[in-house]
C-alpha atoms as a PDB file:
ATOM      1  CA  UNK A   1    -118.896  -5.796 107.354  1.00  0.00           C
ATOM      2  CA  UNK A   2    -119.492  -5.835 103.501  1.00  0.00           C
ATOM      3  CA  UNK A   3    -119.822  -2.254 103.267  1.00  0.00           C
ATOM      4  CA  UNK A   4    -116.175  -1.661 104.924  1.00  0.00           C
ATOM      5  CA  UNK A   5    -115.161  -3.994 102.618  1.00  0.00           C
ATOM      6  CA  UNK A   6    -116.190  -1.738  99.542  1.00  0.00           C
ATOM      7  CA  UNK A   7    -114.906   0.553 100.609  1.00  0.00           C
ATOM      8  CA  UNK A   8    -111.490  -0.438 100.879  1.00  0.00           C
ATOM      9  CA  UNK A   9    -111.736  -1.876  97.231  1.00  0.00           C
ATOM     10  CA  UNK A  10    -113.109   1.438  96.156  1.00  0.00           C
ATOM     11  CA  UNK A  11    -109.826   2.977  97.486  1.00  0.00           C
ATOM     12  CA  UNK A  12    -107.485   0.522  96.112  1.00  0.00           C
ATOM     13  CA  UNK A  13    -109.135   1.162  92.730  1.00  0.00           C
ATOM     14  CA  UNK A  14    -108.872   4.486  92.679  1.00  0.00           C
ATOM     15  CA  UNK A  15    -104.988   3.855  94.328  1.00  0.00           C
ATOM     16  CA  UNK A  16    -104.434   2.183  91.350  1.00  0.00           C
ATOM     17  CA  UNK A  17    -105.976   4.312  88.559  1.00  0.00           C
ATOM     18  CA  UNK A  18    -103.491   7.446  90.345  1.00  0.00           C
ATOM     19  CA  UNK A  19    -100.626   4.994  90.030  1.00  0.00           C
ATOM     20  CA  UNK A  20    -101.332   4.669  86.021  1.00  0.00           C
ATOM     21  CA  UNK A  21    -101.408   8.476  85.384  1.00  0.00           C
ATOM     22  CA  UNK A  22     -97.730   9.178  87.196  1.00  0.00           C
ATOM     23  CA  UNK A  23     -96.434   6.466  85.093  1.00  0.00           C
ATOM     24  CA  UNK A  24     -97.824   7.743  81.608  1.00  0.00           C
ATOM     25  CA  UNK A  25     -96.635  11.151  82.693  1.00  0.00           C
ATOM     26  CA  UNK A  26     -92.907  10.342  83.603  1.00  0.00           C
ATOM     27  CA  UNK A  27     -91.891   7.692  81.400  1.00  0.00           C
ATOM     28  CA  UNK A  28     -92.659   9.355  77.779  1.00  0.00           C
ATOM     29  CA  UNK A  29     -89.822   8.536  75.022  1.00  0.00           C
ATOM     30  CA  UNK A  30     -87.200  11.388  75.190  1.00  0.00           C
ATOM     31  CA  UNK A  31     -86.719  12.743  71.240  1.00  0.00           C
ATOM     32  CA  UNK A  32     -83.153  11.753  70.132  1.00  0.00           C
ATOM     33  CA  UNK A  33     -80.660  14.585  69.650  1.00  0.00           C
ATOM     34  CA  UNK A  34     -79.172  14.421  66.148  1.00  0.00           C
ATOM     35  CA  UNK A  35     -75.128  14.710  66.323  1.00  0.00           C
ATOM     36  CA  UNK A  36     -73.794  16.889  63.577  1.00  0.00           C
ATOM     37  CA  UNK A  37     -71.025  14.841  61.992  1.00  0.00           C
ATOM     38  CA  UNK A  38     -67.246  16.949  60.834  1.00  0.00           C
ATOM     39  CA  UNK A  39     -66.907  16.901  56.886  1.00  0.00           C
ATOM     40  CA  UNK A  40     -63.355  15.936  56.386  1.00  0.00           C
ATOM     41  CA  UNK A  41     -61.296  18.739  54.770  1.00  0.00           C
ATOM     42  CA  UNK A  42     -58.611  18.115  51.869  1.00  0.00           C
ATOM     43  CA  UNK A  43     -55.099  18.886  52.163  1.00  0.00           C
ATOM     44  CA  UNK A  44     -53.610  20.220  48.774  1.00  0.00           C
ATOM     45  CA  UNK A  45     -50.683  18.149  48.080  1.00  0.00           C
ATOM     46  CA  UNK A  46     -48.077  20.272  45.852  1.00  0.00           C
ATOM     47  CA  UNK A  47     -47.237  18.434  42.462  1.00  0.00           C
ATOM     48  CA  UNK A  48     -43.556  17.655  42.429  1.00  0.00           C
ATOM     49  CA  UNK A  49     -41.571  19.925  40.592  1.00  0.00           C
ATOM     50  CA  UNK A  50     -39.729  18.404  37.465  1.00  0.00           C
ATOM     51  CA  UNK A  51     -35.630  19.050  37.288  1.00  0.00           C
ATOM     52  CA  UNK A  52     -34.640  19.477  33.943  1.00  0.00           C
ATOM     53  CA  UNK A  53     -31.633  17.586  33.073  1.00  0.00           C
ATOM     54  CA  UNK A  54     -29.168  19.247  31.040  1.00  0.00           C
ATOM     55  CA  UNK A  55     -27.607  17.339  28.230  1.00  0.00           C
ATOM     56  CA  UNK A  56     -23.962  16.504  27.925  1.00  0.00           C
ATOM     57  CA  UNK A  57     -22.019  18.571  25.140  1.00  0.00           C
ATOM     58  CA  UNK A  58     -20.541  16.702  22.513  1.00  0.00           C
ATOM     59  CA  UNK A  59     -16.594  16.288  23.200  1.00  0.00           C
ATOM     60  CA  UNK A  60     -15.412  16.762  19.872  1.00  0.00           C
ATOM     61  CA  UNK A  61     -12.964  13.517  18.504  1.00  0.00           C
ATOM     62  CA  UNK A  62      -8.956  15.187  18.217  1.00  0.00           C
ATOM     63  CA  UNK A  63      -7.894  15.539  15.172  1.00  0.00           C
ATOM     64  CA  UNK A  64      -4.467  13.221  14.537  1.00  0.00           C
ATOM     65  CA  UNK A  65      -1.242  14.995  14.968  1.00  0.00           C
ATOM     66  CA  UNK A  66       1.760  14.473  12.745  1.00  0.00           C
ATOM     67  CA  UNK A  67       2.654  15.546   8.870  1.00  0.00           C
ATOM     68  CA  UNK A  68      -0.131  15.267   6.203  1.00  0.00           C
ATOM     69  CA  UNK A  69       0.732  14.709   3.031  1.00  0.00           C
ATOM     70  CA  UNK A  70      -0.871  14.873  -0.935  1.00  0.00           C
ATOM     71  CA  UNK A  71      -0.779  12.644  -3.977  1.00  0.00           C
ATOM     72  CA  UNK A  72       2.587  12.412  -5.943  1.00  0.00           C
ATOM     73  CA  UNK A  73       4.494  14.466  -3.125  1.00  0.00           C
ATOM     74  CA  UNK A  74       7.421  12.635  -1.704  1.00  0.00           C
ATOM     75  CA  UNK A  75       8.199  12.937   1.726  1.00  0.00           C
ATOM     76  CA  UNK A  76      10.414  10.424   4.536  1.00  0.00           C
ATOM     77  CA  UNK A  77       8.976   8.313   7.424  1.00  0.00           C
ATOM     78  CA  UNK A  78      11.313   8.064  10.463  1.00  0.00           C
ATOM     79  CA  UNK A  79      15.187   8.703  10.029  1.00  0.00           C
ATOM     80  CA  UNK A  80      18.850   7.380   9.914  1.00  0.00           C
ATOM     81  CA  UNK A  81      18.650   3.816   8.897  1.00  0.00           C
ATOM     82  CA  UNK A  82      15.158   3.598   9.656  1.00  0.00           C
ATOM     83  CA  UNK A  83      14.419   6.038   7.176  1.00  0.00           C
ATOM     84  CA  UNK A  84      11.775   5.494   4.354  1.00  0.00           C
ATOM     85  CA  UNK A  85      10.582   7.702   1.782  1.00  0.00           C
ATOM     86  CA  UNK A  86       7.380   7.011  -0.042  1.00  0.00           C
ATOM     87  CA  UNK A  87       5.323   8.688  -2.846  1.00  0.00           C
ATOM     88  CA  UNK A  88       1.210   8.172  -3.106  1.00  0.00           C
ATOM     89  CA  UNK A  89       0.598   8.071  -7.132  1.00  0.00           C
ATOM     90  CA  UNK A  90      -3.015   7.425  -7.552  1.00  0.00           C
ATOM     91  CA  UNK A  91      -6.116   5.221  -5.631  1.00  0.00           C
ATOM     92  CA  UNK A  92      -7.973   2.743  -7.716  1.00  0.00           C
ATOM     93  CA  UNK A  93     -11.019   1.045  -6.545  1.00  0.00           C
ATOM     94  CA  UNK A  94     -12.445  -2.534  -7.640  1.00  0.00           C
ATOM     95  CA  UNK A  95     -14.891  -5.166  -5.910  1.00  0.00           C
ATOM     96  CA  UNK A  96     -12.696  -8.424  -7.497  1.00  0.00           C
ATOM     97  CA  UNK A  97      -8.965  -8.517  -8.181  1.00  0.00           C
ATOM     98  CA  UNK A  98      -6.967 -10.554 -10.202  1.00  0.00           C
ATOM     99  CA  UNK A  99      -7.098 -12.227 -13.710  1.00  0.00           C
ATOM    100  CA  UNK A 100     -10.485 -14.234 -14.944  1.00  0.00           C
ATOM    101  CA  UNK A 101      -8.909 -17.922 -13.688  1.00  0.00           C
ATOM    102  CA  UNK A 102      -7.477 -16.509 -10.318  1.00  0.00           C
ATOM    103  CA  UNK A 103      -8.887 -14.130  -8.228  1.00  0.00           C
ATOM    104  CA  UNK A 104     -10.909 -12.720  -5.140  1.00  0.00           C
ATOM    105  CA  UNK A 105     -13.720 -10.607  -4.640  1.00  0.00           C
ATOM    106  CA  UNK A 106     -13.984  -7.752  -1.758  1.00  0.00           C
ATOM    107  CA  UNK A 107     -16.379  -8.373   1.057  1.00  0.00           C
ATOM    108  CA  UNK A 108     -16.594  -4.501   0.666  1.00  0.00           C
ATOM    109  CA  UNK A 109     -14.686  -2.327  -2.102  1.00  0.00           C
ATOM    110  CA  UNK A 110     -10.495  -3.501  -2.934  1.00  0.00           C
ATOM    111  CA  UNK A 111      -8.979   0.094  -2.764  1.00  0.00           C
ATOM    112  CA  UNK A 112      -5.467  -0.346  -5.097  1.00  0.00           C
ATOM    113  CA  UNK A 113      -2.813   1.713  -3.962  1.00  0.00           C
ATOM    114  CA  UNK A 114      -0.281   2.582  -6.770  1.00  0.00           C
ATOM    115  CA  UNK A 115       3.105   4.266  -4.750  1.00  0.00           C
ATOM    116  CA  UNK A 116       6.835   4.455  -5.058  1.00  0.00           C
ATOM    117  CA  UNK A 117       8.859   2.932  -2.382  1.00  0.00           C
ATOM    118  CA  UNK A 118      12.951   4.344  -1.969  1.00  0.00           C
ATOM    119  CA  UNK A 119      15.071   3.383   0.494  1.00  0.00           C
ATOM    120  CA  UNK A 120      17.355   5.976   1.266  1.00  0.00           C
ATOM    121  CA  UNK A 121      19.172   3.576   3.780  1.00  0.00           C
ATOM    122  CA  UNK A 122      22.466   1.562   3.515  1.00  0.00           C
ATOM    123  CA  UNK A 123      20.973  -1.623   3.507  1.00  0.00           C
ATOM    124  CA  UNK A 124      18.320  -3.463   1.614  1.00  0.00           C
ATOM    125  CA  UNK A 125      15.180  -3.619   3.091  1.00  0.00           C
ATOM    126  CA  UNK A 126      11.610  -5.040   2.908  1.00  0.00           C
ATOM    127  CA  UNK A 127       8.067  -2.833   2.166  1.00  0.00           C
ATOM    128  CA  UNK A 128       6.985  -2.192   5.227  1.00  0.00           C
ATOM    129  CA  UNK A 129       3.754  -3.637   5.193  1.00  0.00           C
ATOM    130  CA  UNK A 130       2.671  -3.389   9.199  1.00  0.00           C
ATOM    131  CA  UNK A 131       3.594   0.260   9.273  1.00  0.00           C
ATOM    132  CA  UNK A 132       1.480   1.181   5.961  1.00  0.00           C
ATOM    133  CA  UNK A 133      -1.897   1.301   7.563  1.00  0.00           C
ATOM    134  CA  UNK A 134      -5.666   2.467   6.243  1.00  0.00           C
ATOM    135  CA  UNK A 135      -7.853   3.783   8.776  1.00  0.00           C
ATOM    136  CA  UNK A 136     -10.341   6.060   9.884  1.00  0.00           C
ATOM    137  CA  UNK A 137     -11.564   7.002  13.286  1.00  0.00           C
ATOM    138  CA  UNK A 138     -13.197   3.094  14.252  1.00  0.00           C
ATOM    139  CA  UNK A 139     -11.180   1.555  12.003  1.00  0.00           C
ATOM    140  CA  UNK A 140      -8.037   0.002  11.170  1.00  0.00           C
ATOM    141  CA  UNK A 141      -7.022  -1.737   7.994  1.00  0.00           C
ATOM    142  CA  UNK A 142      -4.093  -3.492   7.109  1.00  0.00           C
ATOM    143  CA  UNK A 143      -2.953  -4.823   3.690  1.00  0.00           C
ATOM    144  CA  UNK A 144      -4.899  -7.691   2.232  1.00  0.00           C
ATOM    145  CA  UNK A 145      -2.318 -10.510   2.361  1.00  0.00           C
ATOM    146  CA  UNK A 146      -4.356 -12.398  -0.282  1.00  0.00           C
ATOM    147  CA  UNK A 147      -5.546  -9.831  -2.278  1.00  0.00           C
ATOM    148  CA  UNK A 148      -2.267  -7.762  -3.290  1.00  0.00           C
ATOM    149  CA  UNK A 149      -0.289 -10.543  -4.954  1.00  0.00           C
ATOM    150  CA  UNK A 150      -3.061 -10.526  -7.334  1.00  0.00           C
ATOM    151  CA  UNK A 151      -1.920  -7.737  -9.121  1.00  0.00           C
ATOM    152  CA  UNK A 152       0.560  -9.141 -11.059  1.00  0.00           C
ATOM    153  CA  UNK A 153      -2.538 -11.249 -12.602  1.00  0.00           C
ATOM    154  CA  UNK A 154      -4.718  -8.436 -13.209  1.00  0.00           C
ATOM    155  CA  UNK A 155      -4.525  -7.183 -16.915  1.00  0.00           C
ATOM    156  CA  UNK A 156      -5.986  -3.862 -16.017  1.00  0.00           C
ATOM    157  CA  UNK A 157      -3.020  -2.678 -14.179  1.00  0.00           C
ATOM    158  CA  UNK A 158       0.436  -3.295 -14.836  1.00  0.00           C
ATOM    159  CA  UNK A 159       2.317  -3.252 -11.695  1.00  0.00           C
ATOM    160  CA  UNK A 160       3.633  -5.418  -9.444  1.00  0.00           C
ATOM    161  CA  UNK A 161       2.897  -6.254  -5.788  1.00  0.00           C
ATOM    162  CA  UNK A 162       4.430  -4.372  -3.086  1.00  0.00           C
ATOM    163  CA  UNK A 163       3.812  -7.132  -0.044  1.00  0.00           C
ATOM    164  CA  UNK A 164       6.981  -8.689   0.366  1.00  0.00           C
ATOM    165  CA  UNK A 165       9.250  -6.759  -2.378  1.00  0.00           C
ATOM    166  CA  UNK A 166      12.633  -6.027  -1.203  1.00  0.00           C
ATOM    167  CA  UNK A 167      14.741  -2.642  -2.267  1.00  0.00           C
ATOM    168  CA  UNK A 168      18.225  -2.373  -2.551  1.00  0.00           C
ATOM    169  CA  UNK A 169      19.865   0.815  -0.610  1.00  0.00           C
ATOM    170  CA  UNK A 170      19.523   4.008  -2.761  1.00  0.00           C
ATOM    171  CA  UNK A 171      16.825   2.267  -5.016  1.00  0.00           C
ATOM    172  CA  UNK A 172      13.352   2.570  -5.646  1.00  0.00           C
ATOM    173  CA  UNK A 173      10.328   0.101  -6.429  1.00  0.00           C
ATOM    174  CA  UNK A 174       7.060   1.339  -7.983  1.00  0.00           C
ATOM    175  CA  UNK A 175       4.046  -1.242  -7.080  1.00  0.00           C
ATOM    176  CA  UNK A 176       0.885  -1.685  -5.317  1.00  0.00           C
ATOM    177  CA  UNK A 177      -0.997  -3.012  -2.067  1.00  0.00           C
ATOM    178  CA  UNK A 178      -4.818  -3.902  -1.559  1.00  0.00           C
ATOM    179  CA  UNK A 179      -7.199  -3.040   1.302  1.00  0.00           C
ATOM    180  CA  UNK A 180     -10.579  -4.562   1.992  1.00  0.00           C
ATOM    181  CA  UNK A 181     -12.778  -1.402   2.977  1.00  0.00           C
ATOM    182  CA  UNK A 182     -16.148  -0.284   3.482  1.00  0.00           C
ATOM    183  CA  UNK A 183     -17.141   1.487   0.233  1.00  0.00           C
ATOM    184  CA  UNK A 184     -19.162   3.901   1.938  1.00  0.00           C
ATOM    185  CA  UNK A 185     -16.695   4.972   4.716  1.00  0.00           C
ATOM    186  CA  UNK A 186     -13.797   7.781   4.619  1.00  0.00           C
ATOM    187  CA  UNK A 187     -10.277   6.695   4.997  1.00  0.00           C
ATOM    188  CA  UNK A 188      -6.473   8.083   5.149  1.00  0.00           C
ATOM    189  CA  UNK A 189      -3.050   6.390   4.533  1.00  0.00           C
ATOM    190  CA  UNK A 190      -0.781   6.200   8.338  1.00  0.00           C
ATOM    191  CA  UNK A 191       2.404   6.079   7.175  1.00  0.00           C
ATOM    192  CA  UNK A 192       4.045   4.635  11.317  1.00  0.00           C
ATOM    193  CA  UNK A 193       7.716   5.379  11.404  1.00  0.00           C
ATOM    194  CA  UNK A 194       9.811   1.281  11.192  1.00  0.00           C
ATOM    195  CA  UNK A 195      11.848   2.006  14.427  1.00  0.00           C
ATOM    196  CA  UNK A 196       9.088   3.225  16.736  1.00  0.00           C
ATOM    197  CA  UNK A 197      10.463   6.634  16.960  1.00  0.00           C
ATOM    198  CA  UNK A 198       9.356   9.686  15.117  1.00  0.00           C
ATOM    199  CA  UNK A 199       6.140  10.984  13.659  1.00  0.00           C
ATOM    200  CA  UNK A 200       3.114   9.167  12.058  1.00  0.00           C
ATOM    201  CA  UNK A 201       2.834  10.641   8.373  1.00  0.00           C
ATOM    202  CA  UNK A 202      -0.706  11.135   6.590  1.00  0.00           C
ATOM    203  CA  UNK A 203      -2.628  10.909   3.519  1.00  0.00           C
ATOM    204  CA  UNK A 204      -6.300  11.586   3.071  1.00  0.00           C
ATOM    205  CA  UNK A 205      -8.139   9.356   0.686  1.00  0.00           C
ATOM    206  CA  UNK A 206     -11.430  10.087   0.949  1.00  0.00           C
ATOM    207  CA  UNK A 207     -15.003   8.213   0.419  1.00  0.00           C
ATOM    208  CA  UNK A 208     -13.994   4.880  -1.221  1.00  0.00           C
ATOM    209  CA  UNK A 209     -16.850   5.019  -3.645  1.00  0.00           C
ATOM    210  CA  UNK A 210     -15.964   8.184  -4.865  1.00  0.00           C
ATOM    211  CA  UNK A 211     -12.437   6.790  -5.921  1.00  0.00           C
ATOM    212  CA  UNK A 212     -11.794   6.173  -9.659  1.00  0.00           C
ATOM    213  CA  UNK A 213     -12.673   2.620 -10.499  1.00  0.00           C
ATOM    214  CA  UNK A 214      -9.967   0.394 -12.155  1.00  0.00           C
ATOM    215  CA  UNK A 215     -11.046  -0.155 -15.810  1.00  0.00           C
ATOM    216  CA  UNK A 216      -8.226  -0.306 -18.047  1.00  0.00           C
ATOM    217  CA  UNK A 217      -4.726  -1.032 -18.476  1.00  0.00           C
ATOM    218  CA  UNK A 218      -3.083   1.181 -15.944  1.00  0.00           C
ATOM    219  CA  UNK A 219       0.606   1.501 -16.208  1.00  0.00           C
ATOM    220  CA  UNK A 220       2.490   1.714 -12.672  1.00  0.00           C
END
């Protein structure tokens, strides 16, 4: 009885120790496979072309139109009874106007026209001072309402105002009239025909500064 029993333990034993080996054998750890991993590639991007931009050509300003005229040249504005003939004697420029007790000083340079006013019409009639203009190409200047009647005060020039004088028909009037203007800027005379119809006259002037400055006595 106890030797049939060895030997069945024997076997079971040695059952067993096969059983080990098979496992050992068929369950080893499997080396891992390495994946190979894709490099991304770069996409060349083109660099945006500039567009030149061409630059506008200057439009040149139009020269005004109509008659231009010179100093001590008469010549007539407008016709029939709105004729006017006028004659430019000389430019004078000063920064106060008037005598020592009365007068004004320019917020830029007084330019002092001297001229002859005739009226060729039938009738009498008034300087006119809205249609006498001093201007350049941003500018327009109209006589100094405050300024002119200071002439007659002004020892350096005798002449008289032209602002509100009056001419009889087939007479003339020698006087002045005083702008306010920007010493450094270029001017001319627009001489506007009275009835609205007809040409606009000219007279160049210049660079105020480089006017003649009223000194002395200056018979007009």
């Amino acid at each position: 009885m106890l030797t049939a029993c060895g030997t069945v333990f024997t076997g079971l034993l040695a059952g067993c120790s096969g059983g080990g080996g098979e496992d050992g054998d068929g369950d080893g750890d499997a080396t891992p496979t390495a994946t190979a991993t894709t490099e991304p590639t770069a996409t060349e991007t083109d660099a945006p072309t500039a567009t030149a931009t061409e630059a506008p050509e200057p439009t040149e300003t139009p020269a005004s139109g109509g008659p231009t005229h010179g100093l001590d040249e008469r010549f007539t504005v407008g016709s029939g009874e709105n004729a006017i003939d006028y004659r430019i004697i000389d430019f004078y420029r000063t920064d106060r106007i008037g005598s020592s007790a009365n007068n004004r000083t320019a917020d830029g340079t007084y330019l002092l026209i001297l001229l002859e006013f005739y009226n060729p019409q039938n009738d009498a009639t008034t300087f006119p001072r809205n249609q006498f203009i001093v201007g350049n190409e941003e500018q327009i200047r109209y006589v100094d309402e405050d300024a002119t009647p200071l002439v007659s005060d002004d020892d350096r020039i005798d002449t008289d105002p032209l602002l509100n004088a009056t001419v009889l028909a087939g007479s003339s009037k020698v006087g002045a009239v005083v702008f306010d203007l920007d010493p450094d800027r270029s001017y001319r005379i627009r001489f506007l025909p009275t009835g609205g119809e007809g040409e606009t006259h000219y007279l160049d002037i210049g660079t105020i500064s480089d006017i003649q400055p009223l000194e002395s006595s200056i018979v007009g």
